[in-house]
N, C-alpha and C. Protein backbone atom coordinates (compact mmCIF):
# COMPACT_ATOMS: atom_id res chain seq x y z
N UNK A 1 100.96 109.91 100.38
CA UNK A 1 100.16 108.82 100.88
C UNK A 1 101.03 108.01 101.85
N UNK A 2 100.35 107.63 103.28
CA UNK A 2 100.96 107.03 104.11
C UNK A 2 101.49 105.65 103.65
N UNK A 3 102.94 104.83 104.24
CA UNK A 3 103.12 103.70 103.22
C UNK A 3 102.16 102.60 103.93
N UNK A 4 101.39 102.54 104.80
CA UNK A 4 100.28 101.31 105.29
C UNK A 4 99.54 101.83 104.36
N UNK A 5 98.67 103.15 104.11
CA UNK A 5 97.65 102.93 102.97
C UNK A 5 98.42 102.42 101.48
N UNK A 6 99.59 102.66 101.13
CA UNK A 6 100.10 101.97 100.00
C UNK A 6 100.10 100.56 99.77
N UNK A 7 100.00 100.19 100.82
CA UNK A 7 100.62 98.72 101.12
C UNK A 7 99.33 98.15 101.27
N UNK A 8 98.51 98.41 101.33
CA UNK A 8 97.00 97.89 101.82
C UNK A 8 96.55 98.63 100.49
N UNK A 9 96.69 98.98 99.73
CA UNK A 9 96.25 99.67 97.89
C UNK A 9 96.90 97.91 97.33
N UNK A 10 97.88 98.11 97.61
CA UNK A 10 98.93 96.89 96.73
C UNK A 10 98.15 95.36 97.34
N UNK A 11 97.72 95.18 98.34
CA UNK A 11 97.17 94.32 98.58
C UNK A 11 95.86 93.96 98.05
N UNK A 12 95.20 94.99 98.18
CA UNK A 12 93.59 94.58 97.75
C UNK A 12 93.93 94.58 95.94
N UNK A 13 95.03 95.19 95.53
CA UNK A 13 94.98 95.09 94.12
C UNK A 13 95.24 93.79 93.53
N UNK A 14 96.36 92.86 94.42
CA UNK A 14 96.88 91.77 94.49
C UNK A 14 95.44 90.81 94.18
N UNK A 15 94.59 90.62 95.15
CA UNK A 15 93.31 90.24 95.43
C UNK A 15 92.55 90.03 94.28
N UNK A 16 92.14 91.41 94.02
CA UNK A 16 91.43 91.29 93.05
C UNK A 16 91.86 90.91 91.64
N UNK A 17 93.33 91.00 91.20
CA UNK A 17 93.86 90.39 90.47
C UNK A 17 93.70 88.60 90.23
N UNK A 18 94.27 88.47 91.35
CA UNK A 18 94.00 86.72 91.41
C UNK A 18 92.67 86.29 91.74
N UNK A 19 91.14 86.79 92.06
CA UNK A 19 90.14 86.53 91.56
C UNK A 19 89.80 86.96 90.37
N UNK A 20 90.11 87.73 89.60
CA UNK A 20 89.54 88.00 88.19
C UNK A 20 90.38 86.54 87.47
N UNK A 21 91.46 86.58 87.52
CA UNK A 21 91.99 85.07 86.85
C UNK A 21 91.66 83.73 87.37
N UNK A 22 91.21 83.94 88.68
CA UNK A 22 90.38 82.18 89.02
C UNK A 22 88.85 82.43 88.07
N UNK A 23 88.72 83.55 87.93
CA UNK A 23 86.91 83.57 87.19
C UNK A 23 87.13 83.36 85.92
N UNK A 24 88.22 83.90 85.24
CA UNK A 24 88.76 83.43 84.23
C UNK A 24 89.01 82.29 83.60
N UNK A 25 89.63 81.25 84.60
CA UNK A 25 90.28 80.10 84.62
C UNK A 25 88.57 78.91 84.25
N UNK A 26 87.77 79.49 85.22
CA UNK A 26 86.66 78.75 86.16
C UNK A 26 85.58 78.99 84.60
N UNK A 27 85.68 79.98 83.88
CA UNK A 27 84.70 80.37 82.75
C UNK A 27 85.33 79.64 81.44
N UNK A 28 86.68 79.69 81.19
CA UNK A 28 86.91 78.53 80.26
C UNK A 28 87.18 77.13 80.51
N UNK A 29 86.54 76.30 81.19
CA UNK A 29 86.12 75.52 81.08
C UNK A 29 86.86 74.52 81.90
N UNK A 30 87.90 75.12 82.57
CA UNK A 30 88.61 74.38 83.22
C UNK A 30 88.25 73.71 84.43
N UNK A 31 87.40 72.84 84.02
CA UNK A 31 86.51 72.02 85.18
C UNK A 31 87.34 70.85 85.71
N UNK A 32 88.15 70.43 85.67
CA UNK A 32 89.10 69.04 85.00
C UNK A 32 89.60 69.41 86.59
N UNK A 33 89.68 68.90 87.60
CA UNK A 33 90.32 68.94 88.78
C UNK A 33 91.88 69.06 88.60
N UNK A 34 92.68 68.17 87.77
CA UNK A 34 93.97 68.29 87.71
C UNK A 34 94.34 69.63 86.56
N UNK A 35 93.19 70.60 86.80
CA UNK A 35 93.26 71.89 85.55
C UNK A 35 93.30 72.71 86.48
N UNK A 36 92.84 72.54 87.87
CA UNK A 36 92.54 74.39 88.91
C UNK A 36 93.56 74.61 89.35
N UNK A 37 93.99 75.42 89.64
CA UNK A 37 94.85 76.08 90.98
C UNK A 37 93.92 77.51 91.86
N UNK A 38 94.34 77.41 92.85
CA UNK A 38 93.72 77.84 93.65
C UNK A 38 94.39 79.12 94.55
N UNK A 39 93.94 80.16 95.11
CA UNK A 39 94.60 80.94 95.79
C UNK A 39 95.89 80.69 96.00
N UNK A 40 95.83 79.68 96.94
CA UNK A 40 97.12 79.41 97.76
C UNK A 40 98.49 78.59 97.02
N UNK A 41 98.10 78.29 95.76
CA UNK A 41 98.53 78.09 94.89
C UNK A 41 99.58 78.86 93.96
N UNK A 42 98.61 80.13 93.89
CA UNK A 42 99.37 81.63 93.37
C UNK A 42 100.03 81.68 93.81
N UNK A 43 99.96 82.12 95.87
CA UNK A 43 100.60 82.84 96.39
C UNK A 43 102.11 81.73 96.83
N UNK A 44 101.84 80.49 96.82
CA UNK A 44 102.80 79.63 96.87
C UNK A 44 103.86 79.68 95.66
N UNK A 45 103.29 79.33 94.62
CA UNK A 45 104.25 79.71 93.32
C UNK A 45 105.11 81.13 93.35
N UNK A 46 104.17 82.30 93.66
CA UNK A 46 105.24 83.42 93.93
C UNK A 46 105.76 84.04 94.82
N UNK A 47 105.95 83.02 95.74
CA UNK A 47 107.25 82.53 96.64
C UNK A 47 108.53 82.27 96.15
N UNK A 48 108.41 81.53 95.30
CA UNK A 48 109.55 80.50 94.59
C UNK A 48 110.47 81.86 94.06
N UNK A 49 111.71 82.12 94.75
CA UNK A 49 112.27 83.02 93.94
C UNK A 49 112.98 83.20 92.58
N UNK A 50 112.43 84.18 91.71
CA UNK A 50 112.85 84.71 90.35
C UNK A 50 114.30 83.68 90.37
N UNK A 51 115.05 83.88 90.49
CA UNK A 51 116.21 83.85 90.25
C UNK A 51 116.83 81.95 90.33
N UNK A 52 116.18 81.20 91.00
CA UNK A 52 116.01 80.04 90.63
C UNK A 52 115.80 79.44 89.59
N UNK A 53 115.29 80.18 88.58
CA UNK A 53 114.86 79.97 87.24
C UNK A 53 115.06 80.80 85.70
N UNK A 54 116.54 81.16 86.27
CA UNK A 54 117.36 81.82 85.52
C UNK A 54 118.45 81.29 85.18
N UNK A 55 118.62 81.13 83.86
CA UNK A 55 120.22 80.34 83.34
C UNK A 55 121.07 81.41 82.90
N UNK A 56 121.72 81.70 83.91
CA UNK A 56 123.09 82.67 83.11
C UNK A 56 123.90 83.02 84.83
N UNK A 57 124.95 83.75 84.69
CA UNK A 57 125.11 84.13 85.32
C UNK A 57 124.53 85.33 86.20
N UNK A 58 124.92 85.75 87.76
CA UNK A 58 123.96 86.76 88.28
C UNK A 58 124.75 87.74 89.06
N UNK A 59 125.15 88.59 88.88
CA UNK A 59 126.19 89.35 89.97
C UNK A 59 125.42 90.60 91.17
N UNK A 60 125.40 90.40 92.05
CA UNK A 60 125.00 90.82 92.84
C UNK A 60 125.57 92.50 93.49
N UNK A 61 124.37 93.15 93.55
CA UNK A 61 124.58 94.32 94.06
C UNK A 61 123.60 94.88 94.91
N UNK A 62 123.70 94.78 96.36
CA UNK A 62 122.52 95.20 97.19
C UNK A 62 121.93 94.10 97.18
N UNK A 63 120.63 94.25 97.09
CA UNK A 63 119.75 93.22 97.24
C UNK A 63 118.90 93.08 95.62
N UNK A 64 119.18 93.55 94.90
CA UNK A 64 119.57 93.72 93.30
C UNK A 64 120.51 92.45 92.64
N UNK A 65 119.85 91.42 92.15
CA UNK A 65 120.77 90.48 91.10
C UNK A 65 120.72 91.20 89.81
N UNK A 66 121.75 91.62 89.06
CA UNK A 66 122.09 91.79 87.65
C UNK A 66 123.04 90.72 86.60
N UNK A 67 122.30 90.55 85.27
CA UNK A 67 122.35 89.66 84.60
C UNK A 67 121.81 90.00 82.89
N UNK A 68 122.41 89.14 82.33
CA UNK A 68 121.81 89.17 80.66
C UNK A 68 120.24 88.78 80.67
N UNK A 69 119.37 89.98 79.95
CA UNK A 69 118.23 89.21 79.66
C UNK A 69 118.14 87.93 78.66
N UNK A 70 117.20 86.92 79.33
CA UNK A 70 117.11 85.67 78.19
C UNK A 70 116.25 86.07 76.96
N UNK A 71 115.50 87.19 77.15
CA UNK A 71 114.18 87.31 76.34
C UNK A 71 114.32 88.51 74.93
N UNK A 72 115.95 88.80 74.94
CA UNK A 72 116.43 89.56 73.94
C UNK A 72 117.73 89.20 73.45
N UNK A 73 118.40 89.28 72.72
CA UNK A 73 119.38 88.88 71.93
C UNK A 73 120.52 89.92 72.02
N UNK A 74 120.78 90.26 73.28
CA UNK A 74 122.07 90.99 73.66
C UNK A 74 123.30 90.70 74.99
N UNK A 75 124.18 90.22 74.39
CA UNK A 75 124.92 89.28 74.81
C UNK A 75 126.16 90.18 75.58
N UNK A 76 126.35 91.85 75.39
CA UNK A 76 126.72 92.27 76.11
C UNK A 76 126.50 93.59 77.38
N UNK A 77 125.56 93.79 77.36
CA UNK A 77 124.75 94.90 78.63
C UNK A 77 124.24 93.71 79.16
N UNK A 78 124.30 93.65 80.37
CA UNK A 78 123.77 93.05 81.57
C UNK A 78 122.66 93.36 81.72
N UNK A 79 121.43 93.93 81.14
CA UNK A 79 120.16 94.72 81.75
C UNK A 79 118.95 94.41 82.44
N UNK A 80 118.83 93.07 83.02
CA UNK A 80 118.41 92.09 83.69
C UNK A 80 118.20 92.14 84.83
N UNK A 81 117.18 92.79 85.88
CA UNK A 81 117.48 92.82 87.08
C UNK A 81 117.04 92.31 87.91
N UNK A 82 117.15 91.47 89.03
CA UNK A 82 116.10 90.94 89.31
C UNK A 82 116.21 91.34 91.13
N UNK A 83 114.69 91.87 91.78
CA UNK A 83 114.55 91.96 93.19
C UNK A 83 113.86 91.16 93.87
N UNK A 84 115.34 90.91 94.30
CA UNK A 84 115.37 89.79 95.65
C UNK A 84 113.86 90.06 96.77
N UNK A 85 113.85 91.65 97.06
CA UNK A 85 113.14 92.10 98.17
C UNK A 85 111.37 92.27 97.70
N UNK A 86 111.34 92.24 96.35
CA UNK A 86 109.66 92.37 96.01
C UNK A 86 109.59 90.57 94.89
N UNK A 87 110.79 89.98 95.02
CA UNK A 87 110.90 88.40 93.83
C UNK A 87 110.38 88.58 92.18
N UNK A 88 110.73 89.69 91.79
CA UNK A 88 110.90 90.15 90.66
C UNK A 88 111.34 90.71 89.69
N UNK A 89 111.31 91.27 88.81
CA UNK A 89 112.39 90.81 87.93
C UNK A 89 112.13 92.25 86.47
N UNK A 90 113.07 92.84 85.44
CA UNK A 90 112.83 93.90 84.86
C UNK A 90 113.86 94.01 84.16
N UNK A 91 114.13 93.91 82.61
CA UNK A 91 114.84 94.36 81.76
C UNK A 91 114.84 95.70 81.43
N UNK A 92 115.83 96.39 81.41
CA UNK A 92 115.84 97.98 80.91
C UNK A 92 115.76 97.92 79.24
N UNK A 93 116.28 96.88 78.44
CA UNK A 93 116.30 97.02 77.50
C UNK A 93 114.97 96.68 76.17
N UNK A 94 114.29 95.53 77.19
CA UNK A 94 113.06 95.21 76.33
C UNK A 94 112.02 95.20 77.38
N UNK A 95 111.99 96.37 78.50
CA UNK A 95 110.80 96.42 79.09
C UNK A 95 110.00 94.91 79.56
N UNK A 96 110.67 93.84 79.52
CA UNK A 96 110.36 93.05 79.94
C UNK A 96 109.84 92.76 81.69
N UNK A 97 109.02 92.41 82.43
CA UNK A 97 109.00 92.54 83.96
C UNK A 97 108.06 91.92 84.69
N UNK A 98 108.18 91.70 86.04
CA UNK A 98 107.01 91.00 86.65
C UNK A 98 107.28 90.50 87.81
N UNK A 99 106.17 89.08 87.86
CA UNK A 99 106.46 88.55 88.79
C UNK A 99 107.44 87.02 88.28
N UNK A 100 107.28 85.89 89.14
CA UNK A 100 108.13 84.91 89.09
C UNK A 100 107.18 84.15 87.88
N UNK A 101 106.05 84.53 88.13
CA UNK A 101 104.75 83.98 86.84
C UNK A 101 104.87 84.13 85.82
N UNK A 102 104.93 85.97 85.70
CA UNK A 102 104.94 86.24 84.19
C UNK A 102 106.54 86.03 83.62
N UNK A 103 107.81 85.57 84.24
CA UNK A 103 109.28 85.51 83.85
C UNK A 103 108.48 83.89 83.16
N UNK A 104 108.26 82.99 83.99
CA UNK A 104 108.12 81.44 83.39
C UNK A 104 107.36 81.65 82.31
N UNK A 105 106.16 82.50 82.34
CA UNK A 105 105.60 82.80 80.92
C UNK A 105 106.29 83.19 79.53
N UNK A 106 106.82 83.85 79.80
CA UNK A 106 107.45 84.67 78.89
C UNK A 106 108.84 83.31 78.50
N UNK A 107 109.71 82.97 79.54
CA UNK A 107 110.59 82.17 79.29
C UNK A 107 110.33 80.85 78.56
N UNK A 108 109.05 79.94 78.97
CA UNK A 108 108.56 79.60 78.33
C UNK A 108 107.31 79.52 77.59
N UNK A 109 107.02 80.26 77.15
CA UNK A 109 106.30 80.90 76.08
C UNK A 109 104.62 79.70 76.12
N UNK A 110 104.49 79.90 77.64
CA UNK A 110 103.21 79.16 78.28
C UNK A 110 102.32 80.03 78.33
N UNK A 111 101.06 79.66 79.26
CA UNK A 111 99.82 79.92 79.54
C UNK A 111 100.51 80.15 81.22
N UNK A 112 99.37 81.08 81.97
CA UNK A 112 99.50 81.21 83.37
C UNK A 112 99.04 80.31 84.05
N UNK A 113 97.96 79.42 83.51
CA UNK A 113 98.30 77.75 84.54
C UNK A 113 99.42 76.78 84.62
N UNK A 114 99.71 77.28 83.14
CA UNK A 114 100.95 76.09 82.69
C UNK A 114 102.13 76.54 83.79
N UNK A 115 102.45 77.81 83.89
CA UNK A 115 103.54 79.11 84.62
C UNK A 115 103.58 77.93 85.97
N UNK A 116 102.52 78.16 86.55
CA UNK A 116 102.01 77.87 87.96
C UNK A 116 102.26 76.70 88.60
N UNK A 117 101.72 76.10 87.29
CA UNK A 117 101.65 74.08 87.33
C UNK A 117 103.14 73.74 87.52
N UNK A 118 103.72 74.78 86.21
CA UNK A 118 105.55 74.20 86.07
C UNK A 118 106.56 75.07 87.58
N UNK A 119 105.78 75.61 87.89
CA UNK A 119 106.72 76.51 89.15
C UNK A 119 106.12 75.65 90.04
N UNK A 120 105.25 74.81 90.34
CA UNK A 120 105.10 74.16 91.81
C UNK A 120 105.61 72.94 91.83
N UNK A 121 105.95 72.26 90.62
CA UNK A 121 106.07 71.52 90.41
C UNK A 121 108.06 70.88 90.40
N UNK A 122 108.48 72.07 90.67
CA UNK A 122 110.02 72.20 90.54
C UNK A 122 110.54 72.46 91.79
């Protein structure tokens, strides 16, 4: 597969991703104006790079940061990786991975508005 049709697959998937979670958002009840976020919102938050919001050290290789995962209890394999070039992020050891969204989720053990609210907000 040519990489423009890949890249235009990854896009419309992107899309439809972040409308199924505004319909989501919009169906429980989150009517409350200081409750929405909005497209540009998403795509603003996962901007903010991964690695800003990582406490440990990060050693660099390529365009590859490596580091201790926070989200497992192993204090000596580094298995933590995080890319600079797609702003995301992947433990080898607990399959952990994502975007800059699902790391704040997981790190703090939020909701994906909360993720959003606390990444724009920093």
């Amino acid at each position: 597969m040519s990489e423009i049709k890949q890249n235009n697959q990854k896009i419309l998937k992107e899309q439809f991703v972040k409308k199924a979670v505004l319909k989501y958002l919009a169906k429980d009840g989150f009517g409350d104006p200081k409750n929405k976020i909005t497209d540009l919102d998403i795509i603003r938050a996962k901007s903010i790079p991964v690695e800003s919001f990582y406490f440990g050290h990060l050693h660099k290789r390529g365009n590859i940061l490596i580091g201790l995962c926070p989200f497992h209890n192993d204090q000596h394999h580094p298995n933590l990786n995080i890319y600079k070039k797609t702003n995301s992020f992947y433990c080898f050891a607990c399959s952990a991975g994502g975007t800059v969204i699902d790391f704040m989720m997981k790190s703090r053990n939020c909701s994906f508005l909360e993720a959003v609210k606390y990444i724009l907000k920093t």
